[in-house]
PDB file of N, CA and C in Angstrom:
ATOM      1  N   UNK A   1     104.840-117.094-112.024  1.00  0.00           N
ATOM      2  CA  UNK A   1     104.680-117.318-113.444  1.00  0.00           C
ATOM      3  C   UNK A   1     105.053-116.073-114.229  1.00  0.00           C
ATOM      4  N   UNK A   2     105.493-115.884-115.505  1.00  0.00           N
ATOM      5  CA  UNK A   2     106.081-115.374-116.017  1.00  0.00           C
ATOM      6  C   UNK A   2     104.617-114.595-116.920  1.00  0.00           C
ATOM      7  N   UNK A   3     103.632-115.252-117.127  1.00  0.00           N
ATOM      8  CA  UNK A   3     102.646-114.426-118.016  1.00  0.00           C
ATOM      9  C   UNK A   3     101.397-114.771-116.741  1.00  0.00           C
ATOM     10  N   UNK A   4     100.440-113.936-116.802  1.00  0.00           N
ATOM     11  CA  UNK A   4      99.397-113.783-116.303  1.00  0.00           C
ATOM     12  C   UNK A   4      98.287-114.797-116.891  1.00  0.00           C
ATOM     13  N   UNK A   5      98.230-116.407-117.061  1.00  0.00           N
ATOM     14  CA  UNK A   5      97.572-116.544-117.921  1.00  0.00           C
ATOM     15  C   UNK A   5      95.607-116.700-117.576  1.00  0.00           C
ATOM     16  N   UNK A   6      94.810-115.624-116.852  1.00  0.00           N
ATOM     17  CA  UNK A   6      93.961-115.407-116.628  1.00  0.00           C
ATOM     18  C   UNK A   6      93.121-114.696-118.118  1.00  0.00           C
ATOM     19  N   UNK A   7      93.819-114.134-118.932  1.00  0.00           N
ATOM     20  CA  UNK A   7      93.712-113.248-120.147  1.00  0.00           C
ATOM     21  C   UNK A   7      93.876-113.823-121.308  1.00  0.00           C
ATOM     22  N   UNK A   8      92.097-114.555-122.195  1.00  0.00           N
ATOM     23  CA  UNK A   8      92.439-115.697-122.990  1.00  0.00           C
ATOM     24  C   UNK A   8      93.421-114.854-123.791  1.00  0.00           C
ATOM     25  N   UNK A   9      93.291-113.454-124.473  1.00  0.00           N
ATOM     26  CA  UNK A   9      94.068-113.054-125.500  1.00  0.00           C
ATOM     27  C   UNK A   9      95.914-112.934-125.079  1.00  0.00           C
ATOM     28  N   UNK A  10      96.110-113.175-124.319  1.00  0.00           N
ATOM     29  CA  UNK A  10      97.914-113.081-123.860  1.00  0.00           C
ATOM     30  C   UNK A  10      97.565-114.751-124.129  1.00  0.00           C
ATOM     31  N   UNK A  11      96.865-115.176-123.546  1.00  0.00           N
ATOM     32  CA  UNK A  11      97.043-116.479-123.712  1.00  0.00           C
ATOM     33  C   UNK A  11      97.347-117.276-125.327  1.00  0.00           C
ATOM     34  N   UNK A  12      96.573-116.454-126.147  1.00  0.00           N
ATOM     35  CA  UNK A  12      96.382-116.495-127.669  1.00  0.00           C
ATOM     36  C   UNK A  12      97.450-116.089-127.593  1.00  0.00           C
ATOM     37  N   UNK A  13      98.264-115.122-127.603  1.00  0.00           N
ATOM     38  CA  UNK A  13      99.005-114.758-128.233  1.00  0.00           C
ATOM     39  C   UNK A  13     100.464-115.166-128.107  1.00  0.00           C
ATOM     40  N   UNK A  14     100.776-116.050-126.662  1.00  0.00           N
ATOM     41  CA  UNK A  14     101.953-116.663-126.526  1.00  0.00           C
ATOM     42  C   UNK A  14     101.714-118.268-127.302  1.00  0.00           C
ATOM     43  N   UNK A  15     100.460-118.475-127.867  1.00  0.00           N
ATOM     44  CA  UNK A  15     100.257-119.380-129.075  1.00  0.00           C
ATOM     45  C   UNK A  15     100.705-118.856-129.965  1.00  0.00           C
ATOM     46  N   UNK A  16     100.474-117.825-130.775  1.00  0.00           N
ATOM     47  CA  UNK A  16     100.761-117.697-131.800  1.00  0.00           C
ATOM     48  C   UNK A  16     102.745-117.261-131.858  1.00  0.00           C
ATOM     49  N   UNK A  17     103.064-116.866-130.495  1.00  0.00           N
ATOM     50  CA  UNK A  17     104.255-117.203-130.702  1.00  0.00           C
ATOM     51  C   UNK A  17     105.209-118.355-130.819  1.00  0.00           C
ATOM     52  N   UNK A  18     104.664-119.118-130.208  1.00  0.00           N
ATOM     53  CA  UNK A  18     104.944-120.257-130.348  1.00  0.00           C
ATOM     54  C   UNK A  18     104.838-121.132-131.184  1.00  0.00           C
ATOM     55  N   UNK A  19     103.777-121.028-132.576  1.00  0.00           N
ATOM     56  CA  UNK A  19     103.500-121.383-133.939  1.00  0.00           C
ATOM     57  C   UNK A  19     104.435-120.983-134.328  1.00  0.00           C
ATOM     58  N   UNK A  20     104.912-119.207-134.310  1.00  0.00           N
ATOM     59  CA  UNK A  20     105.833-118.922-135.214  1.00  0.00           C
ATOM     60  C   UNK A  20     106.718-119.395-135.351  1.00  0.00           C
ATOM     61  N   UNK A  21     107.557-119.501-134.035  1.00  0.00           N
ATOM     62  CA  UNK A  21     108.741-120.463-133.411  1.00  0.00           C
ATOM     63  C   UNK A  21     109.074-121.719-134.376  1.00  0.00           C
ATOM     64  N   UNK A  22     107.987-122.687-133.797  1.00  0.00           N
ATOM     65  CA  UNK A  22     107.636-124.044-134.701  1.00  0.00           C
ATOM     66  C   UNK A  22     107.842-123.615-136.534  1.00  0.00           C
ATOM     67  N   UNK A  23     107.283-122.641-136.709  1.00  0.00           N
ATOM     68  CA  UNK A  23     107.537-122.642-138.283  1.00  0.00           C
ATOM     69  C   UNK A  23     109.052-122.016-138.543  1.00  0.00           C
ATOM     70  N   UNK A  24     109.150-121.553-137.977  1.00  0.00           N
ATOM     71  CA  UNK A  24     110.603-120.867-138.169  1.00  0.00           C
ATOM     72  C   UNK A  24     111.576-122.037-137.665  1.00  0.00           C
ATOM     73  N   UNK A  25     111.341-123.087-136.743  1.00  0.00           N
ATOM     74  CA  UNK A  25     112.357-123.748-136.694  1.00  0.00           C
ATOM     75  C   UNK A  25     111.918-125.067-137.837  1.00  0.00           C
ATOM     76  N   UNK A  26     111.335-124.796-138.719  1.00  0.00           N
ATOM     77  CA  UNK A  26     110.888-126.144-139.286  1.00  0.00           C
ATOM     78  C   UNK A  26     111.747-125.683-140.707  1.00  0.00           C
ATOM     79  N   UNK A  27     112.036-124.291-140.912  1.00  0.00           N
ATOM     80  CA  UNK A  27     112.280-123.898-141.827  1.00  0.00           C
ATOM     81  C   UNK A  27     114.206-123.728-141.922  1.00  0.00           C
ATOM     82  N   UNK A  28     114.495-123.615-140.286  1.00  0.00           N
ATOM     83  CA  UNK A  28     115.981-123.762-140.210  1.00  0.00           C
ATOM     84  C   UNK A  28     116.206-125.544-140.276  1.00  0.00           C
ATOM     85  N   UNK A  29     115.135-126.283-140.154  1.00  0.00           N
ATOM     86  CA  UNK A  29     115.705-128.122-140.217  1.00  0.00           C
ATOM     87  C   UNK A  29     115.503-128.045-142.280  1.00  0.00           C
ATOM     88  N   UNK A  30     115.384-127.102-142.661  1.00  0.00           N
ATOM     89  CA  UNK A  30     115.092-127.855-143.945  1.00  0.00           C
ATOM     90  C   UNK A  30     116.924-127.326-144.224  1.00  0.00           C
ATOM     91  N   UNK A  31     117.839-126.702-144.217  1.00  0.00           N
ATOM     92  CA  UNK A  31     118.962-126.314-143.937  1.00  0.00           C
ATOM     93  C   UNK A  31     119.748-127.158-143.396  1.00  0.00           C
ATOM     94  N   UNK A  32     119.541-127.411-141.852  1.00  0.00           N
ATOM     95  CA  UNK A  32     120.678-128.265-140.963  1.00  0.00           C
ATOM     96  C   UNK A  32     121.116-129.222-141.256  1.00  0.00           C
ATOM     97  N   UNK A  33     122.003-129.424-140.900  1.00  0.00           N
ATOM     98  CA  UNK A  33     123.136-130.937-140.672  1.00  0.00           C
ATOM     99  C   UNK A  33     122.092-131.869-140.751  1.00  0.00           C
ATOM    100  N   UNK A  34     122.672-132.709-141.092  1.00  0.00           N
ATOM    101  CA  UNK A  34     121.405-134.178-140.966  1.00  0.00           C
ATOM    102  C   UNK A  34     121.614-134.486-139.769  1.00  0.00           C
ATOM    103  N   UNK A  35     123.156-134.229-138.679  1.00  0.00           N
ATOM    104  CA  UNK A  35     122.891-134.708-137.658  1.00  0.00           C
ATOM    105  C   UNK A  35     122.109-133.955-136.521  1.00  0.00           C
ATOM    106  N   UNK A  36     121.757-132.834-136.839  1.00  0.00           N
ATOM    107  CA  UNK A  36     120.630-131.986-136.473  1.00  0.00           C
ATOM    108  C   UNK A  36     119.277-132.445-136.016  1.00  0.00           C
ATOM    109  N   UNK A  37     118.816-133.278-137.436  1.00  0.00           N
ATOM    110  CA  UNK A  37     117.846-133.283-137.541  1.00  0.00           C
ATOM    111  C   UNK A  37     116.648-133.660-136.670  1.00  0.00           C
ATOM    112  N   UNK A  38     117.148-134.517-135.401  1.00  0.00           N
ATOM    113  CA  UNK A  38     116.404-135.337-134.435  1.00  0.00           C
ATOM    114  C   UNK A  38     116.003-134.683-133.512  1.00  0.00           C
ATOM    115  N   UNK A  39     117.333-133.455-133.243  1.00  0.00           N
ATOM    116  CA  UNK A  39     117.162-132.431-132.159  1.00  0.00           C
ATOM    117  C   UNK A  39     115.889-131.466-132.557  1.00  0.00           C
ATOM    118  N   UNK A  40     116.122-131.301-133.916  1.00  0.00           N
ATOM    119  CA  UNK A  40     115.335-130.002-134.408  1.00  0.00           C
ATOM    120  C   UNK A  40     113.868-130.611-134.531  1.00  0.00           C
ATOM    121  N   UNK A  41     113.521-131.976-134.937  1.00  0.00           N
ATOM    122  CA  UNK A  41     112.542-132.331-134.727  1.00  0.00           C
ATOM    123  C   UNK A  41     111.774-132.339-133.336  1.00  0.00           C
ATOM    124  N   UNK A  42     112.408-132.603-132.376  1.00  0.00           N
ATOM    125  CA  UNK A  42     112.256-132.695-130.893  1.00  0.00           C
ATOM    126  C   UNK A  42     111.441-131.320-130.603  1.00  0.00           C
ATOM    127  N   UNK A  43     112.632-130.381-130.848  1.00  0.00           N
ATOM    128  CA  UNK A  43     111.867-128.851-131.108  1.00  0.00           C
ATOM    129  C   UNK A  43     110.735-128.492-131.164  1.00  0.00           C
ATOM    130  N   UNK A  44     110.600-129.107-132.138  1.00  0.00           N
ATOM    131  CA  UNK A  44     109.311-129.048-133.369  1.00  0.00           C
ATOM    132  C   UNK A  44     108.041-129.317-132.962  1.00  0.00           C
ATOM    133  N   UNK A  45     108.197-130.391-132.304  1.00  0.00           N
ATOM    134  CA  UNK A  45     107.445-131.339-131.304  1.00  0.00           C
ATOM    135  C   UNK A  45     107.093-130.672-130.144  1.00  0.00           C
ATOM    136  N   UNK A  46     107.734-130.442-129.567  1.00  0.00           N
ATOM    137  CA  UNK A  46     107.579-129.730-128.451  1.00  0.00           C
ATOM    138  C   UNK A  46     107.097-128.242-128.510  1.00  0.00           C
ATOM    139  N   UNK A  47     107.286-127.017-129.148  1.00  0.00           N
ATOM    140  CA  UNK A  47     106.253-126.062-129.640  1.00  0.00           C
ATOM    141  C   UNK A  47     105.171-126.139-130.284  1.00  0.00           C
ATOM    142  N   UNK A  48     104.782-127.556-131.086  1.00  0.00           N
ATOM    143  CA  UNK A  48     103.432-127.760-131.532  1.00  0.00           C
ATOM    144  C   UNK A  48     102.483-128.444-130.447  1.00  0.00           C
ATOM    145  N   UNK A  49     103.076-129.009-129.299  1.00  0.00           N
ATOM    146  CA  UNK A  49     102.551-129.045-128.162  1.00  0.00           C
ATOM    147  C   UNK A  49     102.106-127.994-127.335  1.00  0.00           C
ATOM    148  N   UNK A  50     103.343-127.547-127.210  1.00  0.00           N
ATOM    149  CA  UNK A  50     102.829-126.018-126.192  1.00  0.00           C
ATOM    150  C   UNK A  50     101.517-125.624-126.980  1.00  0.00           C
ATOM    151  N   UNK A  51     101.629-124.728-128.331  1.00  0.00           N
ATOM    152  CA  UNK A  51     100.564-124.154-129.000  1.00  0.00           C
ATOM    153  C   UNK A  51      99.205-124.737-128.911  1.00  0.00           C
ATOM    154  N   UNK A  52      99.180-126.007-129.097  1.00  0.00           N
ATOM    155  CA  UNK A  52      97.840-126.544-128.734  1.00  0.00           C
ATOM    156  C   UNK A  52      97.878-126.859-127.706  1.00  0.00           C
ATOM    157  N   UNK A  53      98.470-126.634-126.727  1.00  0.00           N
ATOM    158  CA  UNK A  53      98.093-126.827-124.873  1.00  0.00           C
ATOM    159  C   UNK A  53      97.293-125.522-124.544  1.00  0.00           C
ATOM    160  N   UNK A  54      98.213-124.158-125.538  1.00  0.00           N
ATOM    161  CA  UNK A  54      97.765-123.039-125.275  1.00  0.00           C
ATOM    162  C   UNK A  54      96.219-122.441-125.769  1.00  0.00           C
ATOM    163  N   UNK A  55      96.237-123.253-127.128  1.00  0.00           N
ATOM    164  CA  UNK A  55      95.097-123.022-127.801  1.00  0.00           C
ATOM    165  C   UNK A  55      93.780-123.107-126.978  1.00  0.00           C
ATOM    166  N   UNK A  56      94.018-124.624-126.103  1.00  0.00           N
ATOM    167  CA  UNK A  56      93.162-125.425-125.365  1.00  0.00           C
ATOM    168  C   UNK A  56      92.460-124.412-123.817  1.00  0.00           C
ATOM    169  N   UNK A  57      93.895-124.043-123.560  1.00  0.00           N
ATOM    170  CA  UNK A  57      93.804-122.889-122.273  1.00  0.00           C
ATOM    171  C   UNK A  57      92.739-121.539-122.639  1.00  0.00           C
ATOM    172  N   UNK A  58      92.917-121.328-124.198  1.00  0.00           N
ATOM    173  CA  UNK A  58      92.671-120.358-124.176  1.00  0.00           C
ATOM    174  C   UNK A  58      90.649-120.498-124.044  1.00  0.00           C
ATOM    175  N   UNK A  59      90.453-121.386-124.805  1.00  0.00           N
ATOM    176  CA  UNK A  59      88.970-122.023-124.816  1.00  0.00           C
ATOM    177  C   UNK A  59      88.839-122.046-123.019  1.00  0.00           C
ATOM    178  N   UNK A  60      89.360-122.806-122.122  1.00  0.00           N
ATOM    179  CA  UNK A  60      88.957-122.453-120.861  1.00  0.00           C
ATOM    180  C   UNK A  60      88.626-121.267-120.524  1.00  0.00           C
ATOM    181  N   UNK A  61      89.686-120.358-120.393  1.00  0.00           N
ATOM    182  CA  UNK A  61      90.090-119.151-120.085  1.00  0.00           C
ATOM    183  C   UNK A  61      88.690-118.090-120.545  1.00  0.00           C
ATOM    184  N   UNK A  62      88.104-118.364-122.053  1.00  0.00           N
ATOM    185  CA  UNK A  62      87.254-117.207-122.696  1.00  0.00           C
ATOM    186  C   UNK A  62      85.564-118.080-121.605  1.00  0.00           C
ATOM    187  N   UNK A  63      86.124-119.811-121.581  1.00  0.00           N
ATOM    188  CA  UNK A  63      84.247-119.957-120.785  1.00  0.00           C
ATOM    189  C   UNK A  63      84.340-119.298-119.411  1.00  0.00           C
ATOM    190  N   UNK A  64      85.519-119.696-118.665  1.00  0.00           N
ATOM    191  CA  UNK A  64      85.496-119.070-117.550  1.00  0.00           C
ATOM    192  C   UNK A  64      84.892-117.190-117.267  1.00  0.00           C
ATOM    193  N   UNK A  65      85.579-116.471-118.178  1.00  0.00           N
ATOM    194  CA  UNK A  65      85.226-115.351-118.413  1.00  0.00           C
ATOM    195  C   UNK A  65      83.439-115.114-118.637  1.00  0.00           C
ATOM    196  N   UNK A  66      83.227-115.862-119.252  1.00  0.00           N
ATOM    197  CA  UNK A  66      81.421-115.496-119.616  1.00  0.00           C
ATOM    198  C   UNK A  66      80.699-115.924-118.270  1.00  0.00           C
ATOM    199  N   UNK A  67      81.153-116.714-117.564  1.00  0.00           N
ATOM    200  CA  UNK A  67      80.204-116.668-116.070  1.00  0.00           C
ATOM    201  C   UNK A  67      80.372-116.119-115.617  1.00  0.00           C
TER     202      UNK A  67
END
């Protein structure tokens, strides 16, 4: 694996990259081709997933830590 994700805060924080991502590509579909638009939605979709997969991890990750 590419990140260690044992560490809720790396864990947080490849969320919040991944928000950014999502907003930054939400902000290049207001721009694109219309024939763009399905792909860039797809995108869109798919980093607002990750982020709340990550969000979710990260809530594991901080209970695990307190036992």
């Amino acid at each position: 694996m590419l990140l260690k994700l044992d560490n809720p805060k790396t864990i947080w924080r490849s969320a919040m990259v991944s928000l950014l991502v999502f907003f930054t590509v939400t902000l290049i579909a207001r721009t694109a081709p219309s024939n763009w638009q399905d792909l860039l939605d797809g995108v869109r979709g798919a980093m607002l997933g990750v982020t709340l997969g990550l969000m979710a991890l990260t809530v594991v990750a901080q209970r695990r830590r307190r036992r």
